[in-house]
PDB file of N, CA and C in Angstrom:
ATOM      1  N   UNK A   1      81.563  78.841 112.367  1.00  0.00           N
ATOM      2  CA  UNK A   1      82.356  80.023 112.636  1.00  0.00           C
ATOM      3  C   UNK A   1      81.489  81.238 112.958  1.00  0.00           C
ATOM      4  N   UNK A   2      79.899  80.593 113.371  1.00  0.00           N
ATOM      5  CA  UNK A   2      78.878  82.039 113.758  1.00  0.00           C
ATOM      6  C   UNK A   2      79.992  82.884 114.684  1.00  0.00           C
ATOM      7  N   UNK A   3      80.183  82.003 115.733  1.00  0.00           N
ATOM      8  CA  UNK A   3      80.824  82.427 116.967  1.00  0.00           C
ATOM      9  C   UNK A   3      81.736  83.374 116.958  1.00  0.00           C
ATOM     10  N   UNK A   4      82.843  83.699 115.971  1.00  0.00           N
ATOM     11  CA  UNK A   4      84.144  84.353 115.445  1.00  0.00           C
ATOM     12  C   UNK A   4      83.238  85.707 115.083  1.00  0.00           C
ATOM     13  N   UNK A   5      82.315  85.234 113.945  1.00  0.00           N
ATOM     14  CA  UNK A   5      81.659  86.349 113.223  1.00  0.00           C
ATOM     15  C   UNK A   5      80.905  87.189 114.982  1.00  0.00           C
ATOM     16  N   UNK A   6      80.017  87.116 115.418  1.00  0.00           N
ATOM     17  CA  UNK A   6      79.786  87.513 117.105  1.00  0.00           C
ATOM     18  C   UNK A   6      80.630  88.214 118.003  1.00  0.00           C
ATOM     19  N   UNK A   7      81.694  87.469 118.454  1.00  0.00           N
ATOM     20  CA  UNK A   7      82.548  88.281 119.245  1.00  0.00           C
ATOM     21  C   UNK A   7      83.732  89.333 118.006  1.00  0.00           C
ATOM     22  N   UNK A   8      83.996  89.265 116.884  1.00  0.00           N
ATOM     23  CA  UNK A   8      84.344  90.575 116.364  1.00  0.00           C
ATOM     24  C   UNK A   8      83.124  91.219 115.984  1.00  0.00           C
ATOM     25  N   UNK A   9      82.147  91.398 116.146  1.00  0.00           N
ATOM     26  CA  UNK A   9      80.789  92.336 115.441  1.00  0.00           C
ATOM     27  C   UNK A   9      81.071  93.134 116.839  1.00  0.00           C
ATOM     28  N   UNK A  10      80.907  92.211 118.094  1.00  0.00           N
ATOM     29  CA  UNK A  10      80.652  92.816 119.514  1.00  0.00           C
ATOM     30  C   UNK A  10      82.079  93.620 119.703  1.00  0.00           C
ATOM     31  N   UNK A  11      83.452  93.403 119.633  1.00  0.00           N
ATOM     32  CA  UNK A  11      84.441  94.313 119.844  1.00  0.00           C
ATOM     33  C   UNK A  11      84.216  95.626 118.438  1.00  0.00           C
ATOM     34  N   UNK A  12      83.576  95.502 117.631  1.00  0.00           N
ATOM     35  CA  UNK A  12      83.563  96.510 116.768  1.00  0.00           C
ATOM     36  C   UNK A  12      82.947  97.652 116.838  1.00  0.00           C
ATOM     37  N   UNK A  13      81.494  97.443 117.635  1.00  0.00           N
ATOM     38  CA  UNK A  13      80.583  98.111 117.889  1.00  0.00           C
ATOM     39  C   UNK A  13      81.000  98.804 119.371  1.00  0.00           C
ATOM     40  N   UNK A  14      81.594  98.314 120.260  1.00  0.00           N
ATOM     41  CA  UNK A  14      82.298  98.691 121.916  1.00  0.00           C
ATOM     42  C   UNK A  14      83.489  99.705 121.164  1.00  0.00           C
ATOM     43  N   UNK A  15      84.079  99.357 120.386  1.00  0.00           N
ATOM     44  CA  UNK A  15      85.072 100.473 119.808  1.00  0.00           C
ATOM     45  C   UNK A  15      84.200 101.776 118.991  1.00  0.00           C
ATOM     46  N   UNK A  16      83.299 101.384 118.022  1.00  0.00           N
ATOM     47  CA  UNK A  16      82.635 102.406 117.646  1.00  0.00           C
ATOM     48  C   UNK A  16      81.980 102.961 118.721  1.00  0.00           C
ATOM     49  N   UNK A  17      81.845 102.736 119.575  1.00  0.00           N
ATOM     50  CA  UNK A  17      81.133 103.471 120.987  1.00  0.00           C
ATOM     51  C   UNK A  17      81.696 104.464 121.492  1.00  0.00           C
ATOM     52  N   UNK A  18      83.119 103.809 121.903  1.00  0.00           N
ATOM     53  CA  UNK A  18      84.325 104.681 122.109  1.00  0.00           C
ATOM     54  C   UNK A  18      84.547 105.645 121.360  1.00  0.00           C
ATOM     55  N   UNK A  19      85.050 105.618 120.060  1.00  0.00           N
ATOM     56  CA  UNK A  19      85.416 106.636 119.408  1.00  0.00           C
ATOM     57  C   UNK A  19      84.462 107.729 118.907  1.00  0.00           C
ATOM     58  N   UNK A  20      84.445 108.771 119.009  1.00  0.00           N
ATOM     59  CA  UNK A  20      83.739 109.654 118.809  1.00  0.00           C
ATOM     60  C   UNK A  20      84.433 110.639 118.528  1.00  0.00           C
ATOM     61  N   UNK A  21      83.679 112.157 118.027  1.00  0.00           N
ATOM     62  CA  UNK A  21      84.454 113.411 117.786  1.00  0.00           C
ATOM     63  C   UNK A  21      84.463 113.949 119.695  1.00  0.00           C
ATOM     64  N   UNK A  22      83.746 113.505 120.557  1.00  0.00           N
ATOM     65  CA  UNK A  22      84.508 114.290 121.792  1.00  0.00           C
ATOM     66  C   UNK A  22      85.723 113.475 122.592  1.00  0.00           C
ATOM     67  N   UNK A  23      86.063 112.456 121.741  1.00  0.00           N
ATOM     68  CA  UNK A  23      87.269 111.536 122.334  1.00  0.00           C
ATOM     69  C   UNK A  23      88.416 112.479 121.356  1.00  0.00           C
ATOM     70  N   UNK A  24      88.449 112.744 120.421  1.00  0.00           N
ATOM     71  CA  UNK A  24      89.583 113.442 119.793  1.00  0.00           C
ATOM     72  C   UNK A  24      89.243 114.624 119.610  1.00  0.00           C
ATOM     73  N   UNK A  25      88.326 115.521 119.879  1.00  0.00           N
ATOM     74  CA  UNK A  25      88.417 117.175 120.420  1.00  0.00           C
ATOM     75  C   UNK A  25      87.640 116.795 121.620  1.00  0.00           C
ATOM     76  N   UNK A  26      89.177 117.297 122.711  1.00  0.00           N
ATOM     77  CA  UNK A  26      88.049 117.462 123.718  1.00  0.00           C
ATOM     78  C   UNK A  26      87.298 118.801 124.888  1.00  0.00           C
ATOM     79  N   UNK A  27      86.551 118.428 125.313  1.00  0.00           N
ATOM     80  CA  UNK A  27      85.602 119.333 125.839  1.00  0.00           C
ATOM     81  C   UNK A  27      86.693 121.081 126.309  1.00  0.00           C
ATOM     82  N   UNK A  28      85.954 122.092 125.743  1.00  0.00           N
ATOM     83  CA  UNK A  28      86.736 123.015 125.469  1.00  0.00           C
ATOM     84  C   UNK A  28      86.902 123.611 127.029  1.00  0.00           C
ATOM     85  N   UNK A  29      88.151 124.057 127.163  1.00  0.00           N
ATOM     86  CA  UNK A  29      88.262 125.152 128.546  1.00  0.00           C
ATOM     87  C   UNK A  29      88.550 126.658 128.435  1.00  0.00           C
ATOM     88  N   UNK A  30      87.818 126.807 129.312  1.00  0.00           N
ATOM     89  CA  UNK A  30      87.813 128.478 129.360  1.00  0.00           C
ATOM     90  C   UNK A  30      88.858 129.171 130.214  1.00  0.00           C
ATOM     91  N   UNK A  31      89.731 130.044 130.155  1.00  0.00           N
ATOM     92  CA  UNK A  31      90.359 130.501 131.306  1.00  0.00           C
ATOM     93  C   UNK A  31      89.948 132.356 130.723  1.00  0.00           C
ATOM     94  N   UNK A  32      89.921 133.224 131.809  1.00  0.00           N
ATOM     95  CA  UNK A  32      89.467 134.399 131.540  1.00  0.00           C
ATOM     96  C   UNK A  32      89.258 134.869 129.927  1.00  0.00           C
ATOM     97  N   UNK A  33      88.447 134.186 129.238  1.00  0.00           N
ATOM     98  CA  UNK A  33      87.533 134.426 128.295  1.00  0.00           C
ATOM     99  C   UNK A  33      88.482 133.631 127.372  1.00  0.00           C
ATOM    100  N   UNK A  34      89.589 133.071 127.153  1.00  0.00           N
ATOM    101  CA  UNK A  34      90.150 132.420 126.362  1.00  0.00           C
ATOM    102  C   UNK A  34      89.920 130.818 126.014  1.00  0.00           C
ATOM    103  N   UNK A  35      89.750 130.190 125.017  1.00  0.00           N
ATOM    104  CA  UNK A  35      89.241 129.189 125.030  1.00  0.00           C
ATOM    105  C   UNK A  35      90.396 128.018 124.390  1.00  0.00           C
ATOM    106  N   UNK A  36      90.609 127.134 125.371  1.00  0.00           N
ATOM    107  CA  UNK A  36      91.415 125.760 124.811  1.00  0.00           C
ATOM    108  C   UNK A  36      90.508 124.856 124.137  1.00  0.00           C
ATOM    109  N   UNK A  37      90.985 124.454 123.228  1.00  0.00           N
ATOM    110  CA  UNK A  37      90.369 123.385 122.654  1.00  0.00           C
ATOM    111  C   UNK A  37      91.437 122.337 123.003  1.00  0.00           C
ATOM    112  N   UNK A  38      91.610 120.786 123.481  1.00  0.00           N
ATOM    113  CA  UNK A  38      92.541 119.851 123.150  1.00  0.00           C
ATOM    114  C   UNK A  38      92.570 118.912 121.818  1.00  0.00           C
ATOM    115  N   UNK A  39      93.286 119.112 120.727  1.00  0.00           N
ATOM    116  CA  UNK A  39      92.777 117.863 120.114  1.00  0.00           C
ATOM    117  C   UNK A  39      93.782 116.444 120.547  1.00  0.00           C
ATOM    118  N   UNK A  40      93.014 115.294 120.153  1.00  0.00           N
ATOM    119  CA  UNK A  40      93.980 114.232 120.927  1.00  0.00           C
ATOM    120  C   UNK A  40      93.696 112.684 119.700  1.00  0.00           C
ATOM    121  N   UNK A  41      95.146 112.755 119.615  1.00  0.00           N
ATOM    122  CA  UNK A  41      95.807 111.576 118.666  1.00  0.00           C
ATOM    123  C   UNK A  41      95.095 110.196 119.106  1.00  0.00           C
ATOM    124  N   UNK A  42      94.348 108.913 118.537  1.00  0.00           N
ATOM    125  CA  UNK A  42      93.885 107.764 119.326  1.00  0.00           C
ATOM    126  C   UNK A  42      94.256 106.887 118.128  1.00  0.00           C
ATOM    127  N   UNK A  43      95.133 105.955 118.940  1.00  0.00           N
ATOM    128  CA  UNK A  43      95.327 104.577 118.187  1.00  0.00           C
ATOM    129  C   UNK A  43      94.818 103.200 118.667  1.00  0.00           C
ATOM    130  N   UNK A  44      94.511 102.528 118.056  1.00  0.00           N
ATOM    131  CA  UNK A  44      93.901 101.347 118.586  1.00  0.00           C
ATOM    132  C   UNK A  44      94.201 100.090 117.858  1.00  0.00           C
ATOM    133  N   UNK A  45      94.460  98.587 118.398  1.00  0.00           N
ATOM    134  CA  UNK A  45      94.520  97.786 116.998  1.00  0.00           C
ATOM    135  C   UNK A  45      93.754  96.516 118.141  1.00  0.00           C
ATOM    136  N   UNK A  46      93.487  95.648 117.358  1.00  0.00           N
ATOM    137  CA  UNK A  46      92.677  94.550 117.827  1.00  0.00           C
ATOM    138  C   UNK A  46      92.612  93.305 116.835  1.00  0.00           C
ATOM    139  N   UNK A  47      92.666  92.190 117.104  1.00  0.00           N
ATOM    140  CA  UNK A  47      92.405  91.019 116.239  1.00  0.00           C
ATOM    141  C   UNK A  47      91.392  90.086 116.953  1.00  0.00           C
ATOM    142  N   UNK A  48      90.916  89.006 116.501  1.00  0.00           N
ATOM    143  CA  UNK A  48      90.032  88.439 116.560  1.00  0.00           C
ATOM    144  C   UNK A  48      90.170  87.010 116.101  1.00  0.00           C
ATOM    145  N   UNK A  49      89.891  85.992 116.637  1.00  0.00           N
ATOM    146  CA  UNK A  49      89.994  84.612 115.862  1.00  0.00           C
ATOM    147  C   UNK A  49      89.018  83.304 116.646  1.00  0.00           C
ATOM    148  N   UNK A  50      88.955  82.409 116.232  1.00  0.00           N
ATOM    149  CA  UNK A  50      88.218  81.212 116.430  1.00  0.00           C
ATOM    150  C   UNK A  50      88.558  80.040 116.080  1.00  0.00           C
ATOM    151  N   UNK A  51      88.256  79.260 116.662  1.00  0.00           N
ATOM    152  CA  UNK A  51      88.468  77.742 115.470  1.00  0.00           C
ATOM    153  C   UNK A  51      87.655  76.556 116.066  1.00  0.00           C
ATOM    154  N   UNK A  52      87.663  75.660 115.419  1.00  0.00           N
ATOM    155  CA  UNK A  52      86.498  74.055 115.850  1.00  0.00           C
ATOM    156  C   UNK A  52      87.720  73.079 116.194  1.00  0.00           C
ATOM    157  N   UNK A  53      87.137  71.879 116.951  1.00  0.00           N
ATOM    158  CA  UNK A  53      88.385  70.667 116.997  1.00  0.00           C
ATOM    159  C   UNK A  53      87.688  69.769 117.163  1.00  0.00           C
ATOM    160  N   UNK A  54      88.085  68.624 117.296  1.00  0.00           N
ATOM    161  CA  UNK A  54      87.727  67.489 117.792  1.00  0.00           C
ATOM    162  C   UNK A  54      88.856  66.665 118.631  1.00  0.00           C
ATOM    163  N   UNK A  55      88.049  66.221 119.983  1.00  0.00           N
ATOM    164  CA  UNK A  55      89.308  65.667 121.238  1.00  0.00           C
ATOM    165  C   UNK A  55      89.245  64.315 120.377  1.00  0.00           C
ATOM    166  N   UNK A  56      90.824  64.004 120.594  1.00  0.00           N
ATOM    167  CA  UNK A  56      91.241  62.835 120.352  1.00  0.00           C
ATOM    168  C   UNK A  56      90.553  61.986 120.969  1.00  0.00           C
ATOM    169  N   UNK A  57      90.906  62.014 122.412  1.00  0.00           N
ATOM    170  CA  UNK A  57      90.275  60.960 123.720  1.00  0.00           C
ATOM    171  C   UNK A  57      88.763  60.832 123.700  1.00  0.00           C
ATOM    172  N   UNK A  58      88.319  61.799 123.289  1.00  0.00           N
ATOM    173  CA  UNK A  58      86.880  61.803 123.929  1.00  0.00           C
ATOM    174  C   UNK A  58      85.469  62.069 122.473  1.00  0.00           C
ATOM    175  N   UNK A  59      86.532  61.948 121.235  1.00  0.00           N
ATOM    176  CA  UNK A  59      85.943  62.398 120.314  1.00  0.00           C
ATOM    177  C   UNK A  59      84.592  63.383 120.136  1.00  0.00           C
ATOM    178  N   UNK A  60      84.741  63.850 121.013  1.00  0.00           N
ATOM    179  CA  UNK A  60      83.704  65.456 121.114  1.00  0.00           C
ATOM    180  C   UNK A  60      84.265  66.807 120.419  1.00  0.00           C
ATOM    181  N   UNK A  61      83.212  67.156 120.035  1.00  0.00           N
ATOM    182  CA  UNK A  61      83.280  68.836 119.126  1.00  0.00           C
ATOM    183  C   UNK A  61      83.550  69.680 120.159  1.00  0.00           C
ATOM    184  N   UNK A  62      84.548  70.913 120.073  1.00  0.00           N
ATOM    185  CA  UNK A  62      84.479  71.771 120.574  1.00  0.00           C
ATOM    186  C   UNK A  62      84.686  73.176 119.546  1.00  0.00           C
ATOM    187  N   UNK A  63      84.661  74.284 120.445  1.00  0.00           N
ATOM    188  CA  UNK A  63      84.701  75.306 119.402  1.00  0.00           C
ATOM    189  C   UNK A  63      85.333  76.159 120.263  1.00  0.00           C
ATOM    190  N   UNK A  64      86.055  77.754 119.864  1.00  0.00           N
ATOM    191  CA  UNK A  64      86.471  78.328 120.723  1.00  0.00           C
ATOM    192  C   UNK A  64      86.760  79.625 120.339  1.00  0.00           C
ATOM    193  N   UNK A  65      86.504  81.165 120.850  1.00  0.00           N
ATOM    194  CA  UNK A  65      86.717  82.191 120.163  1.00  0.00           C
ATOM    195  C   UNK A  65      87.208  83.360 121.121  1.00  0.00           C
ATOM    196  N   UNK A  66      88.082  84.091 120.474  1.00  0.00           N
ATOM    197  CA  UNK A  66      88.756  84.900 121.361  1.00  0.00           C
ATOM    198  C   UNK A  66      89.083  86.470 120.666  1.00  0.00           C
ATOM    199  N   UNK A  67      89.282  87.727 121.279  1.00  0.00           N
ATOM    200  CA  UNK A  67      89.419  88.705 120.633  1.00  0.00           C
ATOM    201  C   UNK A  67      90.131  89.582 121.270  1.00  0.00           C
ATOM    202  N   UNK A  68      91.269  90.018 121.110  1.00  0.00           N
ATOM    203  CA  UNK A  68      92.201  91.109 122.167  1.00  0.00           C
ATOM    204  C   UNK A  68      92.574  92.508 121.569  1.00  0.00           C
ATOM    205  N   UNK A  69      92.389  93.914 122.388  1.00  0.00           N
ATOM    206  CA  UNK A  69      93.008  94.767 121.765  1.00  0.00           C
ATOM    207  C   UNK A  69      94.115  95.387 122.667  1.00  0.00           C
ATOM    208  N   UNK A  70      94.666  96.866 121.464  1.00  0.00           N
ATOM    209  CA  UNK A  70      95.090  97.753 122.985  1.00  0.00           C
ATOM    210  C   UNK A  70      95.261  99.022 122.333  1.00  0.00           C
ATOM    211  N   UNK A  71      95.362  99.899 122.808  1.00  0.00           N
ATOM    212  CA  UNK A  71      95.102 101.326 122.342  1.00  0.00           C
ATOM    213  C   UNK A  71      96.103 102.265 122.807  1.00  0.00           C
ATOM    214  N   UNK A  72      95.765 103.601 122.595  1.00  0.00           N
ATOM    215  CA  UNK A  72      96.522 104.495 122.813  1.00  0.00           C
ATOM    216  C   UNK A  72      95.986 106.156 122.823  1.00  0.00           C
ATOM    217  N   UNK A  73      96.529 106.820 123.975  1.00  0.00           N
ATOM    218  CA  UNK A  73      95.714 108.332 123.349  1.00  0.00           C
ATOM    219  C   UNK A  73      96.846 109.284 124.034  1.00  0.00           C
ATOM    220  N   UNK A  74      96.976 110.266 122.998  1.00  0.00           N
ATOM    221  CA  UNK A  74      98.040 111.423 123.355  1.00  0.00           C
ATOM    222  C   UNK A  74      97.380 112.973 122.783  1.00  0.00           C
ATOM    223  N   UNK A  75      97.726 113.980 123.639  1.00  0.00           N
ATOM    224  CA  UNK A  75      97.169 115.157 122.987  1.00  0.00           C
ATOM    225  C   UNK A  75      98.533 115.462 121.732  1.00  0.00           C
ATOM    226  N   UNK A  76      97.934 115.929 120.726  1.00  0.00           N
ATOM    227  CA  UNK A  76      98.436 116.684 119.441  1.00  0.00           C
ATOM    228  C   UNK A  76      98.650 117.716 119.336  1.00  0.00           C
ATOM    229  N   UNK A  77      97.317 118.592 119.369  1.00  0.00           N
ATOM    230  CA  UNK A  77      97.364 120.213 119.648  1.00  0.00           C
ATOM    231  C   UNK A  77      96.268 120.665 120.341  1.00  0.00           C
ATOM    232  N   UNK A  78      96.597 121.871 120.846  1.00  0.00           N
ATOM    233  CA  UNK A  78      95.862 123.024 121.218  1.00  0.00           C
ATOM    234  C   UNK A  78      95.348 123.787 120.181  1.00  0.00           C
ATOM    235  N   UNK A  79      93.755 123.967 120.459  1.00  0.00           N
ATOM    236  CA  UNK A  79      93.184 125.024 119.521  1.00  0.00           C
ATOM    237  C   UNK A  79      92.916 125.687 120.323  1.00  0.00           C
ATOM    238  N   UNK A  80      93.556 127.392 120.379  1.00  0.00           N
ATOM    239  CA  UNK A  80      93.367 128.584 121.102  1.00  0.00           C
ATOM    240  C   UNK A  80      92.788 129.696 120.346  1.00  0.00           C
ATOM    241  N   UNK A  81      91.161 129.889 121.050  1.00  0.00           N
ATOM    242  CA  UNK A  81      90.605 130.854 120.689  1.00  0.00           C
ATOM    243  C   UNK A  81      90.778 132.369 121.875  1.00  0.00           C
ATOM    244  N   UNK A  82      91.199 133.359 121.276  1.00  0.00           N
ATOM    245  CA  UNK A  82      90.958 134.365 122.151  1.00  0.00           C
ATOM    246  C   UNK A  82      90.109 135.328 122.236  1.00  0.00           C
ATOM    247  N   UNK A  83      90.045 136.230 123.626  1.00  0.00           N
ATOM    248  CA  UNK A  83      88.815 136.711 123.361  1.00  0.00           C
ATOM    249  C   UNK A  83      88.408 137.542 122.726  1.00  0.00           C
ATOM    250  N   UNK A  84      89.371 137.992 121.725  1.00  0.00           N
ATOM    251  CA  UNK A  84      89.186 138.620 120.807  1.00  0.00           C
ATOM    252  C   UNK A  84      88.708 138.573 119.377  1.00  0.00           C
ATOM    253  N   UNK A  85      88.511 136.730 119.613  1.00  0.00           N
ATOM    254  CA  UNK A  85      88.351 136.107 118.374  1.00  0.00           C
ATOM    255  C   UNK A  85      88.936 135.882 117.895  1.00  0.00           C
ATOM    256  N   UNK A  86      90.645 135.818 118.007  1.00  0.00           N
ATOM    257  CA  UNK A  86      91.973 134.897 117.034  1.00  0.00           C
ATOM    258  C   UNK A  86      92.116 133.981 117.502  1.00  0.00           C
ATOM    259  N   UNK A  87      92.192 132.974 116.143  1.00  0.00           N
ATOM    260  CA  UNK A  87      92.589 132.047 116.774  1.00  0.00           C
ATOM    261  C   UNK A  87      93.727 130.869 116.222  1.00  0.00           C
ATOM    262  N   UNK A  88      94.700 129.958 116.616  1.00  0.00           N
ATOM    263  CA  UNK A  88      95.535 129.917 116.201  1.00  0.00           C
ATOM    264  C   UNK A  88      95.629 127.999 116.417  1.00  0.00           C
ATOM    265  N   UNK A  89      96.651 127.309 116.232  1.00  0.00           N
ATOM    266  CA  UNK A  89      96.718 126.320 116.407  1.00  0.00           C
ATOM    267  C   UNK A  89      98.234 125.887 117.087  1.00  0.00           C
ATOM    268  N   UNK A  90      98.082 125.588 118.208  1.00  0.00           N
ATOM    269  CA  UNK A  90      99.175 125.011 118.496  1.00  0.00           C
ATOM    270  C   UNK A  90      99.888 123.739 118.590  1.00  0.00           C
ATOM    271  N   UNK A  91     101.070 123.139 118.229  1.00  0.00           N
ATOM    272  CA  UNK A  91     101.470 121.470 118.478  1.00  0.00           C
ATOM    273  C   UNK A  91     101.787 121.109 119.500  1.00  0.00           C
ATOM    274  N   UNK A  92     101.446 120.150 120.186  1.00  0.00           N
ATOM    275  CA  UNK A  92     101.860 119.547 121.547  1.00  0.00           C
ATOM    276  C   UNK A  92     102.945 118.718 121.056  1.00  0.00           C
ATOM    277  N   UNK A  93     104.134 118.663 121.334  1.00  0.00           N
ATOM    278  CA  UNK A  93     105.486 117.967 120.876  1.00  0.00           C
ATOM    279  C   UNK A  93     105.552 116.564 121.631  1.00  0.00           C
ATOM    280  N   UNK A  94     105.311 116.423 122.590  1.00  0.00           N
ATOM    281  CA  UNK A  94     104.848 115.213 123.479  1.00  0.00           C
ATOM    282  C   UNK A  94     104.648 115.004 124.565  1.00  0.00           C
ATOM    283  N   UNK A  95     103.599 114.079 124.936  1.00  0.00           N
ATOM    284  CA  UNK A  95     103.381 113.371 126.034  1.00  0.00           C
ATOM    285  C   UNK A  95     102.105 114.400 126.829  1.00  0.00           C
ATOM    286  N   UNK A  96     101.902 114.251 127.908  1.00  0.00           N
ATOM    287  CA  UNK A  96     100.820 115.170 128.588  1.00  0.00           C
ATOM    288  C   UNK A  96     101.862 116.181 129.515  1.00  0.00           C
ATOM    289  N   UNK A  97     102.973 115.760 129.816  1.00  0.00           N
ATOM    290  CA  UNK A  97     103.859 117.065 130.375  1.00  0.00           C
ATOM    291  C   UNK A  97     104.085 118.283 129.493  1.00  0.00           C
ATOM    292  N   UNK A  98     104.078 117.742 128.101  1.00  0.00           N
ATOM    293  CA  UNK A  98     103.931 118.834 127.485  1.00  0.00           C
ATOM    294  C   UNK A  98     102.797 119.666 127.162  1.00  0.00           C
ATOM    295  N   UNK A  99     101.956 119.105 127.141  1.00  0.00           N
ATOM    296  CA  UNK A  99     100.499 119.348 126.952  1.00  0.00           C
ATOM    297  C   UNK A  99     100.226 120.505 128.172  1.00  0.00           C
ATOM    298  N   UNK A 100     100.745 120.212 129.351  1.00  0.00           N
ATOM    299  CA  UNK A 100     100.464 120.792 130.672  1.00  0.00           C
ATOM    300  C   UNK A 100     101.514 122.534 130.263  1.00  0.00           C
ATOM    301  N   UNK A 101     102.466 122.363 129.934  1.00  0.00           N
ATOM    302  CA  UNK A 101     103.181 123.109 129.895  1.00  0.00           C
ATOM    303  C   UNK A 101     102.771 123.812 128.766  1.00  0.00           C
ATOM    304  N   UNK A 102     102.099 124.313 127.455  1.00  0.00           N
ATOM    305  CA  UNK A 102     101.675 124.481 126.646  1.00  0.00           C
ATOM    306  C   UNK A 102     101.015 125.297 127.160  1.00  0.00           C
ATOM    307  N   UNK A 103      99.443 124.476 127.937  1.00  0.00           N
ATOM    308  CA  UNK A 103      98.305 125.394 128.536  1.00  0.00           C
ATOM    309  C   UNK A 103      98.932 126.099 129.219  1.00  0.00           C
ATOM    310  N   UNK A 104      99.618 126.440 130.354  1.00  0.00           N
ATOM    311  CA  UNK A 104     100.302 127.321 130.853  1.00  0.00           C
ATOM    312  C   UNK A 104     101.032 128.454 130.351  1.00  0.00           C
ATOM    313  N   UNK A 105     101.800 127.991 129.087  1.00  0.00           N
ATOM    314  CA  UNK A 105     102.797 129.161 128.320  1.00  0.00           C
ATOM    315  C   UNK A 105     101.448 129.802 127.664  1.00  0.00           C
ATOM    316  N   UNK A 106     100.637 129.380 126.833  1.00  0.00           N
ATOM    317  CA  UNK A 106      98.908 129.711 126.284  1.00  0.00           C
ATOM    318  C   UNK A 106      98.476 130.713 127.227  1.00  0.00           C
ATOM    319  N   UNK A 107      98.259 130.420 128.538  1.00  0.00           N
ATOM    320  CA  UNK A 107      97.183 131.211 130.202  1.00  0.00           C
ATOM    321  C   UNK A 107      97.859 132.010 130.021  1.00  0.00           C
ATOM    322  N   UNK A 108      99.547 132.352 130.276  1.00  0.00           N
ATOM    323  CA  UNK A 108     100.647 132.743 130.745  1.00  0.00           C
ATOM    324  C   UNK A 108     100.526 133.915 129.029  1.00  0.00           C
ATOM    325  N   UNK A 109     100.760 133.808 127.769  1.00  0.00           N
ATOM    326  CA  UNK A 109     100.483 135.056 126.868  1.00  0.00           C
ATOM    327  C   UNK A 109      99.567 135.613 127.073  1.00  0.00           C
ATOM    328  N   UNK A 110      98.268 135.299 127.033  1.00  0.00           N
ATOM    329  CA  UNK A 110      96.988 135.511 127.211  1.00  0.00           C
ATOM    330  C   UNK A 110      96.977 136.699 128.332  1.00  0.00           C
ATOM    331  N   UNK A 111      97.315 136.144 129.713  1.00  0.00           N
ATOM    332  CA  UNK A 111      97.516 137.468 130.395  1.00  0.00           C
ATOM    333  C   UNK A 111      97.887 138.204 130.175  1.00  0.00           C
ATOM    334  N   UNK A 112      99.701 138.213 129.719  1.00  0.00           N
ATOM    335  CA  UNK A 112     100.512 139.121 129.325  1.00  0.00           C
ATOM    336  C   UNK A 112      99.735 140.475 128.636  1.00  0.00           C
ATOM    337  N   UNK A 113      99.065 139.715 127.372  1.00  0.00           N
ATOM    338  CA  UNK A 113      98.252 140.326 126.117  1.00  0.00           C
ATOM    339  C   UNK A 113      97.480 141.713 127.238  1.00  0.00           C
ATOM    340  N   UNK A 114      96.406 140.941 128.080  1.00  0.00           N
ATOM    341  CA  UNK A 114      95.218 141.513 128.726  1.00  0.00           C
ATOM    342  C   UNK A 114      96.483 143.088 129.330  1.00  0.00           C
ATOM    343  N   UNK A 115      97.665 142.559 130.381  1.00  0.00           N
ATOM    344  CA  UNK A 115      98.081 143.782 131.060  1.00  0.00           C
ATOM    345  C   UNK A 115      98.538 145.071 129.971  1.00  0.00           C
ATOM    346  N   UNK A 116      98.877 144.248 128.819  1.00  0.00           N
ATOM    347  CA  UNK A 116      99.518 145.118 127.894  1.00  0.00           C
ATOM    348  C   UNK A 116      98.406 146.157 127.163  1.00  0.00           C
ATOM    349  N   UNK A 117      97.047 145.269 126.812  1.00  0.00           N
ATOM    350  CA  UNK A 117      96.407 146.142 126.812  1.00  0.00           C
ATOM    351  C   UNK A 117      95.439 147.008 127.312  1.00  0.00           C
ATOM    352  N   UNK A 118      95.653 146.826 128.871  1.00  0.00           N
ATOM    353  CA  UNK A 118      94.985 147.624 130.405  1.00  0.00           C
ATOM    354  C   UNK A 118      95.568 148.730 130.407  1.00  0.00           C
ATOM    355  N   UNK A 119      96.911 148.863 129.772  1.00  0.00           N
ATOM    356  CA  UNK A 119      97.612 149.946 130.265  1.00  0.00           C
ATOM    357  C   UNK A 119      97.743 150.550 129.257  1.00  0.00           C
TER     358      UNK A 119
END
């Protein structure tokens, strides 16, 4: 059962690769001095198995090992720093349409803020 033990060591380590802190905060954006942070939800599941036989017909050993996953990633929230230095946390309710619409209503105060205090 080396073989089983091998191909889950190898899907474990390709996932620890993957996951990191810039897969769930990601890389921050700037819009006129305001800063998005995304954070983003990641699920993943995977199994792994193997086994030995012997052919009836041909009475030979065989062996055989296999490992499948599948995953998932959604943004959660917005971390909005402004340039004033507040900063706040927002929830993304779902999906990336919302996510899109968020950063926008976010750009969209942010200005507001700036004309309100130009004048």
């Amino acid at each position: 059962m080396e073989h089983v033990k091998d191909v889950l060591k190898t899907s474990l380590e390709e996932l620890e690769r993957v996951l990191d802190t810039k897969t769930v905060v990601g890389e921050p954006i700037v819009i006129e001095g305001n800063t998005l942070i995304p954070l983003i939800s990641i699920g993943f599941g995977f199994g792994a198995g193997g086994g030995t036989g012997k052919c009836k017909k041909s009475d030979e050993e065989g062996i055989g090992a296999g490992t499948g996953g599948g995953g998932g990633i959604r943004p959660v929230a917005l971390v909005i720093i402004n340039k004033d230095g507040d900063v706040r946390v927002e929830s993304i309710k779902s999906g990336m349409a919302s996510a899109f619409e968020h950063i926008g209503e976010a750009v969209g105060k942010a200005m507001q803020k700036k004309q309100e205090k130009d004048k």
